[in-house]
N, C-alpha and C. Protein backbone atom coordinates (compact mmCIF):
# COMPACT_ATOMS: atom_id res chain seq x y z
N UNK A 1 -36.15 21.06 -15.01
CA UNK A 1 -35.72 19.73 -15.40
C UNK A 1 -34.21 19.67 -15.60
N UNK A 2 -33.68 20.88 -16.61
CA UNK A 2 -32.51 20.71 -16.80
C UNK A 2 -31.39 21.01 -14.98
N UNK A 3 -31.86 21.78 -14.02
CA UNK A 3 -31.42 21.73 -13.02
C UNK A 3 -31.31 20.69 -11.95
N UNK A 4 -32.61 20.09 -12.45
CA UNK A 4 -32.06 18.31 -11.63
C UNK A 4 -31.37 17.51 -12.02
N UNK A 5 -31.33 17.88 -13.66
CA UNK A 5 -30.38 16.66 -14.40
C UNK A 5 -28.72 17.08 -13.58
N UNK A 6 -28.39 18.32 -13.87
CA UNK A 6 -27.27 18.77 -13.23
C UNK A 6 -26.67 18.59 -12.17
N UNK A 7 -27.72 18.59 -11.14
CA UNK A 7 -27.88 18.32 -9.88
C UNK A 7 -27.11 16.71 -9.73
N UNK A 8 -27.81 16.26 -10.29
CA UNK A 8 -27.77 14.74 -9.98
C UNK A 8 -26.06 14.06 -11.22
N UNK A 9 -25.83 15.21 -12.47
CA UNK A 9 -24.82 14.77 -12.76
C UNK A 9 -23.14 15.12 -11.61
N UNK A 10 -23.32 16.14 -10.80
CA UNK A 10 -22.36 16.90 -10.05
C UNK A 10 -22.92 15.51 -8.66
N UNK A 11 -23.90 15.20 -8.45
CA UNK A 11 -23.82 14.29 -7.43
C UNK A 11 -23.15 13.12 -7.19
N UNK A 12 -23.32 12.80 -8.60
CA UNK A 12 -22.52 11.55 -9.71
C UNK A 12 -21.16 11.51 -9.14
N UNK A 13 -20.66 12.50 -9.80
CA UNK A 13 -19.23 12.79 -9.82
C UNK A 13 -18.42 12.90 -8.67
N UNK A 14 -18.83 13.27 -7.55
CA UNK A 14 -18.91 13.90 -6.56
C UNK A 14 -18.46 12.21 -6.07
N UNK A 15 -19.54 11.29 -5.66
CA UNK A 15 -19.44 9.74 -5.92
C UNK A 15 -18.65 9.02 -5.91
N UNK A 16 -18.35 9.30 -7.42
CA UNK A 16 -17.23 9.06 -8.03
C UNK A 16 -15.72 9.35 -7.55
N UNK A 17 -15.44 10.84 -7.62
CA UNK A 17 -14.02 10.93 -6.85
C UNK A 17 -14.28 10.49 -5.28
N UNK A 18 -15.14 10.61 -4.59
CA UNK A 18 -14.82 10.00 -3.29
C UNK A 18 -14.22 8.54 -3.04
N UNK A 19 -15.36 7.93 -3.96
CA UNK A 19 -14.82 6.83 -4.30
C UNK A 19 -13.15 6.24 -4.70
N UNK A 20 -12.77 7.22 -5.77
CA UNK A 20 -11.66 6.90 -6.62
C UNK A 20 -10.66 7.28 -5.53
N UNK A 21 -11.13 8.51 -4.28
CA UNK A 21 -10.17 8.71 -3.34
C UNK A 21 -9.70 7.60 -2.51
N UNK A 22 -10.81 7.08 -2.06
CA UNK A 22 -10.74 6.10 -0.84
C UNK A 22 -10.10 4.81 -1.41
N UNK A 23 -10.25 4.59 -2.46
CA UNK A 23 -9.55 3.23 -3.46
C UNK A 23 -7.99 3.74 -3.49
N UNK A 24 -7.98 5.25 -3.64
CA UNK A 24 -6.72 5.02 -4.13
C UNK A 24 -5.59 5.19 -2.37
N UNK A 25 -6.04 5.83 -1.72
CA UNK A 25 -6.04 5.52 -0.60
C UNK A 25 -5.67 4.17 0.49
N UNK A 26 -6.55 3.32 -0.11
CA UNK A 26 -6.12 1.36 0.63
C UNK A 26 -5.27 1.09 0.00
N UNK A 27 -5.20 1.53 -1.77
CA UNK A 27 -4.11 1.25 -3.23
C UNK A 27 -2.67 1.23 -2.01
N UNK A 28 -2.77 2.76 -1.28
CA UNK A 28 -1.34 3.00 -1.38
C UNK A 28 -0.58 2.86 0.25
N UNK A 29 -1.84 2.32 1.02
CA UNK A 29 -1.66 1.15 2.32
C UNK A 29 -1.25 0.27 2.36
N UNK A 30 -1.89 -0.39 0.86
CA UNK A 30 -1.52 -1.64 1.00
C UNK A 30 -0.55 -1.77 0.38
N UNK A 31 0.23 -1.12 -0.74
CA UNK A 31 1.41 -0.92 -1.09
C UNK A 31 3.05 -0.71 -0.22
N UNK A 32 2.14 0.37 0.94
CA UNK A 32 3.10 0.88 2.12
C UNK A 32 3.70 -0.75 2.70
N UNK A 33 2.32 -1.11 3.67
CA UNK A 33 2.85 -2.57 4.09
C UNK A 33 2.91 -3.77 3.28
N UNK A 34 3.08 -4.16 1.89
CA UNK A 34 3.51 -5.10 1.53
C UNK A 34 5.37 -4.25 1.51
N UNK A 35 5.97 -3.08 1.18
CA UNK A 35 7.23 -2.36 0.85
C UNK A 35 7.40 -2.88 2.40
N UNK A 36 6.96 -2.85 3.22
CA UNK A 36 7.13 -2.29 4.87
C UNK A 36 7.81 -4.37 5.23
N UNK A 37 6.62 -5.47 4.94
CA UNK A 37 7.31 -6.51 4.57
C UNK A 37 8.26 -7.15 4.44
N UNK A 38 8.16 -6.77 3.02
CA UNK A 38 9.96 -6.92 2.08
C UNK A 38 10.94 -6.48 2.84
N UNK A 39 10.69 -5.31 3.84
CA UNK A 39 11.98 -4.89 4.13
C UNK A 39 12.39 -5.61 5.61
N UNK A 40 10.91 -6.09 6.03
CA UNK A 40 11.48 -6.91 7.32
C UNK A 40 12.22 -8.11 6.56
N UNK A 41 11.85 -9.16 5.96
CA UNK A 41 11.99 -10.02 5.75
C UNK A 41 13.60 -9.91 5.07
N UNK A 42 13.75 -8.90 4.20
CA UNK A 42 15.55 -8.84 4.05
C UNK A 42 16.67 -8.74 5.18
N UNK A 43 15.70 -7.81 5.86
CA UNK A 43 16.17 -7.59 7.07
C UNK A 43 16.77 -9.03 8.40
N UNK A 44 15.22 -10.06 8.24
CA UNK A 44 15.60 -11.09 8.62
C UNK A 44 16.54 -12.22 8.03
N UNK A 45 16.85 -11.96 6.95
CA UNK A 45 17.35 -12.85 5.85
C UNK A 45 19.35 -12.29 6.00
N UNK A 46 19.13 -11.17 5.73
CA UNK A 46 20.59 -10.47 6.05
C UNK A 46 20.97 -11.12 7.57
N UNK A 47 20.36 -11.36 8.82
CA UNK A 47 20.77 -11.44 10.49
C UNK A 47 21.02 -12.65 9.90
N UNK A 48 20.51 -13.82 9.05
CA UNK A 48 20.62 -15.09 9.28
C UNK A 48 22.02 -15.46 8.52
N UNK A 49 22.25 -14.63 7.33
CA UNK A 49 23.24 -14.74 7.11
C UNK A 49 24.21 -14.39 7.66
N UNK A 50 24.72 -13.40 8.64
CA UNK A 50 25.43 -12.95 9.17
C UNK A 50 25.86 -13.73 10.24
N UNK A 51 24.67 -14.83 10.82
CA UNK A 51 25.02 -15.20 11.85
C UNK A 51 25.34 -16.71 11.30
N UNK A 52 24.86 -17.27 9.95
CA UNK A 52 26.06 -18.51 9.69
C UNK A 52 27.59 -18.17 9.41
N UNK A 53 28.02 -17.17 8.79
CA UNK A 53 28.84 -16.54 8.73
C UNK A 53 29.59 -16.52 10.35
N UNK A 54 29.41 -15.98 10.74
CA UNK A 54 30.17 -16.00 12.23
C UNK A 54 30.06 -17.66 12.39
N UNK A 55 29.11 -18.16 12.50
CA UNK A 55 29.46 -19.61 12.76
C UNK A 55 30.61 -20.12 12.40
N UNK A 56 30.25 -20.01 10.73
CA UNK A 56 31.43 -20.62 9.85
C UNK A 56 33.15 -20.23 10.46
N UNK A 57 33.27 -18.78 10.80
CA UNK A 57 34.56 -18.04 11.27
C UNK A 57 34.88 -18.70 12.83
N UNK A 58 34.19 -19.06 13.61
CA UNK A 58 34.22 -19.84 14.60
C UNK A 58 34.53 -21.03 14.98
N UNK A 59 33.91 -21.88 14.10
CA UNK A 59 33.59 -23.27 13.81
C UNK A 59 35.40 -23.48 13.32
């Protein structure tokens, strides 16, 4: 009895970190491409400025 309880608490657990792996896993995907984002979008934000800027020096 006490070897199935065991059994089934190590199965538990077992479960458990797979689980907590794979969560933490998408956690740090989806972290990557929202960082990955931000950096286009400064990226696009910096060209736009740069290029009223030249306007302005033109103009």
């Amino acid at each position: 009895m006490n070897i199935r309880v065991l059994e089934q608490l190590e199965s538990q657990q077992r479960y458990i970190e797979e689980r907590m792996e794979e969560r933490d896993s998408l956690l740090m995907q989806s972290i990557r491409e929202t960082q990955e984002t931000k950096k286009l979008l400064l990226e696009a934000e910096e060209k736009q400025k740069r290029k009223g800027i030249f306007r302005f020096l033109k103009g």
